[in-house]
Protein backbone atom coordinates (compact mmCIF):
# COMPACT_ATOMS: atom_id res chain seq x y z
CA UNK A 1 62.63 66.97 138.69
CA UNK A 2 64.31 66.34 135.22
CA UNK A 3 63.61 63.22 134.17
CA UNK A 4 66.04 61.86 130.67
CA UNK A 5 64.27 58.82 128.52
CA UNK A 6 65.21 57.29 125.25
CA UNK A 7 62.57 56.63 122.16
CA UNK A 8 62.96 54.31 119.27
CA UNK A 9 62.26 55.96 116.09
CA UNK A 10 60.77 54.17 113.10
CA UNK A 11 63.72 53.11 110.68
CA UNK A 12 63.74 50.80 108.43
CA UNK A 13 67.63 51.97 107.13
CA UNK A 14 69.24 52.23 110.90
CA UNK A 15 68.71 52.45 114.55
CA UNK A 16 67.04 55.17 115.15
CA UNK A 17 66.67 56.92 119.09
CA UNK A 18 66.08 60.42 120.32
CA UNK A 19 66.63 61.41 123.70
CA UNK A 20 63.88 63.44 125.69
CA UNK A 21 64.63 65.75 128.57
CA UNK A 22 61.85 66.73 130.72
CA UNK A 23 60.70 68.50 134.06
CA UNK A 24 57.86 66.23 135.73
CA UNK A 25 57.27 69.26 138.11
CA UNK A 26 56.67 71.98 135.62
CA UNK A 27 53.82 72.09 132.90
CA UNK A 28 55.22 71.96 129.66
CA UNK A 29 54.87 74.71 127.30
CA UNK A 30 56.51 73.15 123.85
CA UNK A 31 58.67 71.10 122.78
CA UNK A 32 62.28 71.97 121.24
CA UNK A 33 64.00 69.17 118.76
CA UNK A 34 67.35 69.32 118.63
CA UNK A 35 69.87 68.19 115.87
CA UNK A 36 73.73 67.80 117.43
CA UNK A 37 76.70 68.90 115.81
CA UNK A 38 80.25 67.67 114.68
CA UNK A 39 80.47 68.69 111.24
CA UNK A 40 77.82 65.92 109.64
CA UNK A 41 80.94 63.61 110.19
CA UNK A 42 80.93 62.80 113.96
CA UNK A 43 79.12 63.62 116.90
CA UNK A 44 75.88 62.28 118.95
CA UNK A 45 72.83 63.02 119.89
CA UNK A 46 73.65 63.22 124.62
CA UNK A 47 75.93 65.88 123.55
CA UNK A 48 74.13 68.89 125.24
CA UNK A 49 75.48 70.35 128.81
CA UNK A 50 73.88 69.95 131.66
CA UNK A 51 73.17 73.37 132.10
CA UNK A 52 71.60 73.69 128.88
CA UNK A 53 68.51 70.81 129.60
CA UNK A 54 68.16 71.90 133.36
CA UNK A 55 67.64 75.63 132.30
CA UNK A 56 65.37 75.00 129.87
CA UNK A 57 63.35 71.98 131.01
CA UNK A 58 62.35 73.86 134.24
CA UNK A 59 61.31 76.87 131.68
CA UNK A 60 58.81 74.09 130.54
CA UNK A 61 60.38 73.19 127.25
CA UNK A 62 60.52 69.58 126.64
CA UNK A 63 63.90 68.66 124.67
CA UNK A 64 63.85 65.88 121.66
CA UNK A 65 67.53 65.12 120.90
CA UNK A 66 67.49 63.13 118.00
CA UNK A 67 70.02 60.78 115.90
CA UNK A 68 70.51 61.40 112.07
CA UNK A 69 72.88 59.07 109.88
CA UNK A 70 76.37 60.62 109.41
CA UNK A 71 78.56 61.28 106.30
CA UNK A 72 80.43 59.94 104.64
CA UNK A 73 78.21 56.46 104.83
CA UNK A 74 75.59 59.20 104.10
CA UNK A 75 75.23 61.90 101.95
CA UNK A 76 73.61 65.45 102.49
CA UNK A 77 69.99 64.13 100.57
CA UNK A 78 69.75 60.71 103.44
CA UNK A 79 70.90 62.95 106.17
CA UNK A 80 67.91 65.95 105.27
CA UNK A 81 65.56 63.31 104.39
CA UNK A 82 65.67 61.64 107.77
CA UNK A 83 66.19 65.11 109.90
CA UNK A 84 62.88 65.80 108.12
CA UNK A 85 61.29 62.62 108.84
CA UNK A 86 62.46 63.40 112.50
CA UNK A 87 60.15 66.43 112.43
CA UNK A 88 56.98 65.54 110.35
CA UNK A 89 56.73 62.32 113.37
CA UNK A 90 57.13 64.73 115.54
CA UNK A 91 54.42 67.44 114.10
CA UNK A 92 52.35 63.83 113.13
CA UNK A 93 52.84 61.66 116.84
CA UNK A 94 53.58 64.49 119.48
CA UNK A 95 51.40 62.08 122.22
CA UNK A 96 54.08 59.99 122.20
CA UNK A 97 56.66 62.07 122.82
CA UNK A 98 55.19 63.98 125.78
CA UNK A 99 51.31 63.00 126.03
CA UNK A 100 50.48 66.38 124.36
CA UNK A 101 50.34 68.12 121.43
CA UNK A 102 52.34 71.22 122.00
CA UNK A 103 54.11 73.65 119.22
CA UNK A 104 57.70 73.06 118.59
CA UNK A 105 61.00 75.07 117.95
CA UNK A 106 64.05 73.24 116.38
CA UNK A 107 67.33 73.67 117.69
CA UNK A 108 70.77 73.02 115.93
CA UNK A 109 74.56 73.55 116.91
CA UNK A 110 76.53 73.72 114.29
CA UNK A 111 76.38 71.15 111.58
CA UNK A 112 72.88 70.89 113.48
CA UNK A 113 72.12 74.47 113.32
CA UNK A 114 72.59 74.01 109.55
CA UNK A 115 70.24 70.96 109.69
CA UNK A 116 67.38 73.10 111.10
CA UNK A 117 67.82 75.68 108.59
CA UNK A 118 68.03 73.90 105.48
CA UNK A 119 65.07 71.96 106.91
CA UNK A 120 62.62 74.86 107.48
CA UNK A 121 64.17 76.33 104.35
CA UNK A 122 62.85 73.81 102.06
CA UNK A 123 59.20 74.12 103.14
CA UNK A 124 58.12 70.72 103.06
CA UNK A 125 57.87 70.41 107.00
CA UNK A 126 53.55 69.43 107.51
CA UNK A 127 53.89 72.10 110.42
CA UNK A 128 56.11 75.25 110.47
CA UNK A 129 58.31 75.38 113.92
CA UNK A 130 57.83 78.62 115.98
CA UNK A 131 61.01 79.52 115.76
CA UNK A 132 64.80 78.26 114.92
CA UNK A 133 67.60 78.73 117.71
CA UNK A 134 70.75 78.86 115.67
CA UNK A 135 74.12 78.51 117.67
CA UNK A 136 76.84 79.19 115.14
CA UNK A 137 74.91 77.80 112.68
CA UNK A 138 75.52 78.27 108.43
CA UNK A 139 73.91 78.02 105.25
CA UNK A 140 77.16 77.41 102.73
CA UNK A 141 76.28 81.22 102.36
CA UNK A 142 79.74 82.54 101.94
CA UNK A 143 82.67 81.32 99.38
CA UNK A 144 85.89 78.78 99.54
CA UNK A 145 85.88 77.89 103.58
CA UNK A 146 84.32 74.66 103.19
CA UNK A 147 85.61 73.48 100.63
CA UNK A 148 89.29 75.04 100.59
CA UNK A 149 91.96 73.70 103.43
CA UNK A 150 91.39 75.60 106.48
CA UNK A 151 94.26 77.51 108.39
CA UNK A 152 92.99 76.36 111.91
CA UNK A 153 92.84 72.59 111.00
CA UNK A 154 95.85 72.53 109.58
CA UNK A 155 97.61 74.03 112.35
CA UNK A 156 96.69 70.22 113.98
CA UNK A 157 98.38 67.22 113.59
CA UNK A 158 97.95 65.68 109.55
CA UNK A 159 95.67 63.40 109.77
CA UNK A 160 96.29 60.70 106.82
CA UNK A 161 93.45 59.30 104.43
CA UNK A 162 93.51 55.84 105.71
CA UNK A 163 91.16 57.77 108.47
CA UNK A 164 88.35 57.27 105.69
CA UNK A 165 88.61 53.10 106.19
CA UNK A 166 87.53 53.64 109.90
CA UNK A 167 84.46 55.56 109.31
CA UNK A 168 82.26 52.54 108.98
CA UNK A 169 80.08 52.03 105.01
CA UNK A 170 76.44 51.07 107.01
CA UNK A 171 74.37 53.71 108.11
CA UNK A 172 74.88 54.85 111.51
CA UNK A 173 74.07 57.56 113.86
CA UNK A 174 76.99 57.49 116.44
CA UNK A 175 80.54 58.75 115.36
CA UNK A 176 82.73 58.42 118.50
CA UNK A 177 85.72 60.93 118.98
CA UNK A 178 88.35 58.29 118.22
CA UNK A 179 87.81 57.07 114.45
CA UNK A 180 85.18 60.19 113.21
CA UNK A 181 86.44 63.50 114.41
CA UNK A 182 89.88 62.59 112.54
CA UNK A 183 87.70 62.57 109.68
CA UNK A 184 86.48 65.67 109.91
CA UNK A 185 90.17 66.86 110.64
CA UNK A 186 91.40 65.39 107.65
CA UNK A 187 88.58 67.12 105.60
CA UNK A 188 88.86 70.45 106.69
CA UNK A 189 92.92 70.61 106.57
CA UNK A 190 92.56 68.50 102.73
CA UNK A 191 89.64 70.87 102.00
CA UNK A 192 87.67 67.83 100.69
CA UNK A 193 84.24 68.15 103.21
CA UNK A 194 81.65 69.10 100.51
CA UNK A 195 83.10 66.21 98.72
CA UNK A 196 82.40 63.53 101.50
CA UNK A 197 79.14 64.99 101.92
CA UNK A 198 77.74 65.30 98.78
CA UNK A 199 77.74 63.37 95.25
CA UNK A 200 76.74 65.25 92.26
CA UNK A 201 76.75 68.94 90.05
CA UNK A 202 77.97 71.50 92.14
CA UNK A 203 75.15 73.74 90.85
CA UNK A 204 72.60 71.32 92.76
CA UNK A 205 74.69 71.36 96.15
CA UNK A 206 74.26 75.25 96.01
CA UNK A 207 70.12 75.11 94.72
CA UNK A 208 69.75 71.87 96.81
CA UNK A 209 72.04 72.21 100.04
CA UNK A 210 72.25 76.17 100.80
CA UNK A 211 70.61 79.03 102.18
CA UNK A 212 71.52 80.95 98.66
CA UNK A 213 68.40 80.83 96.86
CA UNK A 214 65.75 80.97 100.39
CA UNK A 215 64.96 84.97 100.69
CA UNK A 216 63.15 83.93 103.87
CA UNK A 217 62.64 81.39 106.33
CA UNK A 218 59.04 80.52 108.01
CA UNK A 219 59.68 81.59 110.84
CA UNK A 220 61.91 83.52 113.70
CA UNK A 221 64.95 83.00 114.04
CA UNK A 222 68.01 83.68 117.06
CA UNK A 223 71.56 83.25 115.87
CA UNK A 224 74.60 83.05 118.14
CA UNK A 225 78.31 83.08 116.96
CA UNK A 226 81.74 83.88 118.16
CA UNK A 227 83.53 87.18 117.00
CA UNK A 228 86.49 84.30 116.22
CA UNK A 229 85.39 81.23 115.45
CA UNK A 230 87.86 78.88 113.83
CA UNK A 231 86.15 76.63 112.58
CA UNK A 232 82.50 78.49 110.70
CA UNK A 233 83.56 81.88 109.89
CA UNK A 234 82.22 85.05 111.15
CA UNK A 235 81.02 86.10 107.59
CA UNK A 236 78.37 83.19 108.21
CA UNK A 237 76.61 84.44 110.75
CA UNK A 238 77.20 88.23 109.09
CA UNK A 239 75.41 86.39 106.24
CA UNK A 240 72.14 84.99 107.85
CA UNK A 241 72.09 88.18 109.74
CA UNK A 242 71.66 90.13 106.68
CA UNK A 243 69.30 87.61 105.31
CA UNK A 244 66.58 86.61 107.97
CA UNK A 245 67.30 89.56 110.57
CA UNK A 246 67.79 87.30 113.61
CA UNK A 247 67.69 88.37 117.22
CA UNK A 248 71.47 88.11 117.52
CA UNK A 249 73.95 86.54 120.38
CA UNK A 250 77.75 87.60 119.66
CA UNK A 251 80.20 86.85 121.38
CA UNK A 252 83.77 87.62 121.64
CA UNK A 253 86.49 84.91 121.96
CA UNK A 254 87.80 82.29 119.26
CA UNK A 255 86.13 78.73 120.14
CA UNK A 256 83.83 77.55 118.18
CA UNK A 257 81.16 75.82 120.40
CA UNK A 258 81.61 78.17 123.50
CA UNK A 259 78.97 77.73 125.19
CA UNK A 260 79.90 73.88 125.90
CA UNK A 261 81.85 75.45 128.51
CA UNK A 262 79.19 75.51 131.35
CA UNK A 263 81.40 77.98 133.36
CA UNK A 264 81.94 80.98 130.36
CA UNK A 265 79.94 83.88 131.49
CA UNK A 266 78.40 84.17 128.25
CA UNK A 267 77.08 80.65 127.84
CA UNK A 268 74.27 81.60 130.74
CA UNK A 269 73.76 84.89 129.14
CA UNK A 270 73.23 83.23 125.75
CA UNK A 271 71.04 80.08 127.79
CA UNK A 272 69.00 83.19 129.05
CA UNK A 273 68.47 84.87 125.90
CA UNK A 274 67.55 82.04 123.98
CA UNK A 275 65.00 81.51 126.68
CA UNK A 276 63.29 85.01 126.35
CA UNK A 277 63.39 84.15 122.47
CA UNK A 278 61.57 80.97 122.98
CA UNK A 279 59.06 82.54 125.23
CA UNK A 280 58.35 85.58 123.22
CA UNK A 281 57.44 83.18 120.46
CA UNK A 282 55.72 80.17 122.35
C-alpha cells in the first residue's frame, strides 16, 4: 500500500519539509529525490501525479520530494546550496528517511531537472547518485531564450511589474499559482529571468550556473523532452544529448510538462522507460 509522510528538514534560514512516498508492501530497492519545477519562481514540492508515485513506489523506489527556497527572495547560489544540502542529508541520514541505507537517483522536472544537473555537475555531492532522470530538463546550454522575451509567453496576457511586490522578500519554499506563476510570466515575456535569479558578472552565471564548462557528469543520465516545447527549447535537450549521451525519451506534441497529463499515451511509456533506466542502474 502507498503510504505519503512529511519530514522536517534542518533549516535554520526557512521551513524546510520533503515529502516521502512509499510502498509498505514492497521491499525497497533505492531511493529517488526529487526537485519540482516552475521555473525557480513558483511551484511545490506535492506536485507529482499520481501515476507517477504509484508506478514507481510499487517498483520499490522510495520518493523524497523536497522543498528548496524560490527566486526572486533567492538567488541561484541559496537555491544550489540548499538543493545540495538536501542531498549530502540524504547520502549522510538515509535511516531516517526510510530505515535503510539504500543508493539514490535524483530526479528533476524542469527548473528541477536543471537543479539535479547543476548539482551532480559541480561534484561536491559526499556520494555520487546512480543516475539522473531528466524530464525536459536544461543546462543554460544554448543562447538568448532565457534571457530574451519569449514568443509563447508573450502570446499571454501582459503581466505588469507590480507582480514582483507579491512575491514575498523572506525565504520561502511554496509559490502558489496565484501571486508566483505571474512572475514567471512576466519574466519570460520581459526577458528579465536570469536577472531575478541571479546577481553578479555574467561570466560567473555561465562558469557558476551552466552545464557549459562540465564535459561529463558522474553518472547516467535519461532525458525526456517534447519535439515542441514552448517553454525550454528543443535545442536543450539536442544539447545535453550531444554532451552526456543520455538514454533519450522524445516526444512529439508542444506542452511543456506532458507527462502531467496522466491520460497521454506517452506519459506511461515515458513512466515505463524511466523505470527500466532506474533498474538497469540500481
Amino acid at each position: 500500500m502507498k503510504e505519503t509522510r512529511e519530514f522536517e528538514l534542518p533549516s535554520t534560514a526557512y521551513l524546510k519539509y520533503a515529502t516521502i512516498y512509499s510502498d509498505s508492501g514492497v521491499t525497497p530497492k533505492a531511493c529517488i529525490l526529487y526537485f519540482h519545477g516552475g521555473g525557480l519562481l513558483y511551484g511545490r514540492r506535492d506536485d507529482l501525479p499520481a501515476l507517477h508515485t504509484d508506478l514507481l513506489t510499487k517498483a520499490g523506489y522510495v520518493i523524497i520530494s523536497y522543498d528548496y527556497p524560490l527566486a526572486p527572495a533567492a538567488k541561484l547560489d541559496v537555491i544550489l546550496d540548499d538543493v545540495c544540502s538536501s542531498i549530502a542529508h540524504y547520502v549522510e541520514h538515509p535511516e531516517a528517511y526510510c530505515g535503510l541505507d539504500l543508493p539514490f537517483f535524483l530526479w528533476g522536472r524542469s527548473a528541477g531537472a536543471y537543479l539535479c544537473l547543476l548539482a551532480a555537475a559541480q561534484g561536491d555531492l559526499p556520494t555520487a547518485p546512480r543516475g539522473i532522470l531528466s524530464y525536459y530538463g536544461y543546462g543554460f546550454l544554448c543562447d538568448n531564450w532565457f534571457q530574451t522575451p519569449s514568443d509563447y509567453y508573450r502570446s499571454l496576457p501582459a503581466v505588469d511589474a507590480s507582480c514582483l511586490d507579491h512575491a514575498g522578500t523572506d525565504l520561502h519554499a511554496q509559490g502558489a499559482l496565484d501571486t508566483h506563476y505571474s512572475v514567471y510570466v512576466y519574466a519570460r515575456q520581459t526577458g528579465s529571468w536570469r536577472s531575478l535569479l541571479y546577481e553578479g558578472r555574467e561570466k560567473y552565471f555561465y562558469l557558476d550556473y551552466t552545464l557549459r564548462a562540465c564535459p561529463s557528469l558522474p553518472c547516467p543520465l535519461f532525458c525526456a523532452h517534447s519535439t515542441n516545447d514552448p517553454d525550454v527549447p528543443y535545442a536543450e535537450f539536442l544539447e545535453l544529448s550531444s554532451r552526456y549521451q543520455p538514454r533519450q525519451f522524445i516526444a512529439p506534441g508542444n506542452v511543456h510538462d506532458f507527462d502531467r497529463d496522466e491520460e497521454n499515451p506517452f506519459t506511461k511509456k515515458l513512466l515505463l522507460e524511466s523505470l527500466e533506466f532506474l533498474q538497469l542502474n540500481t
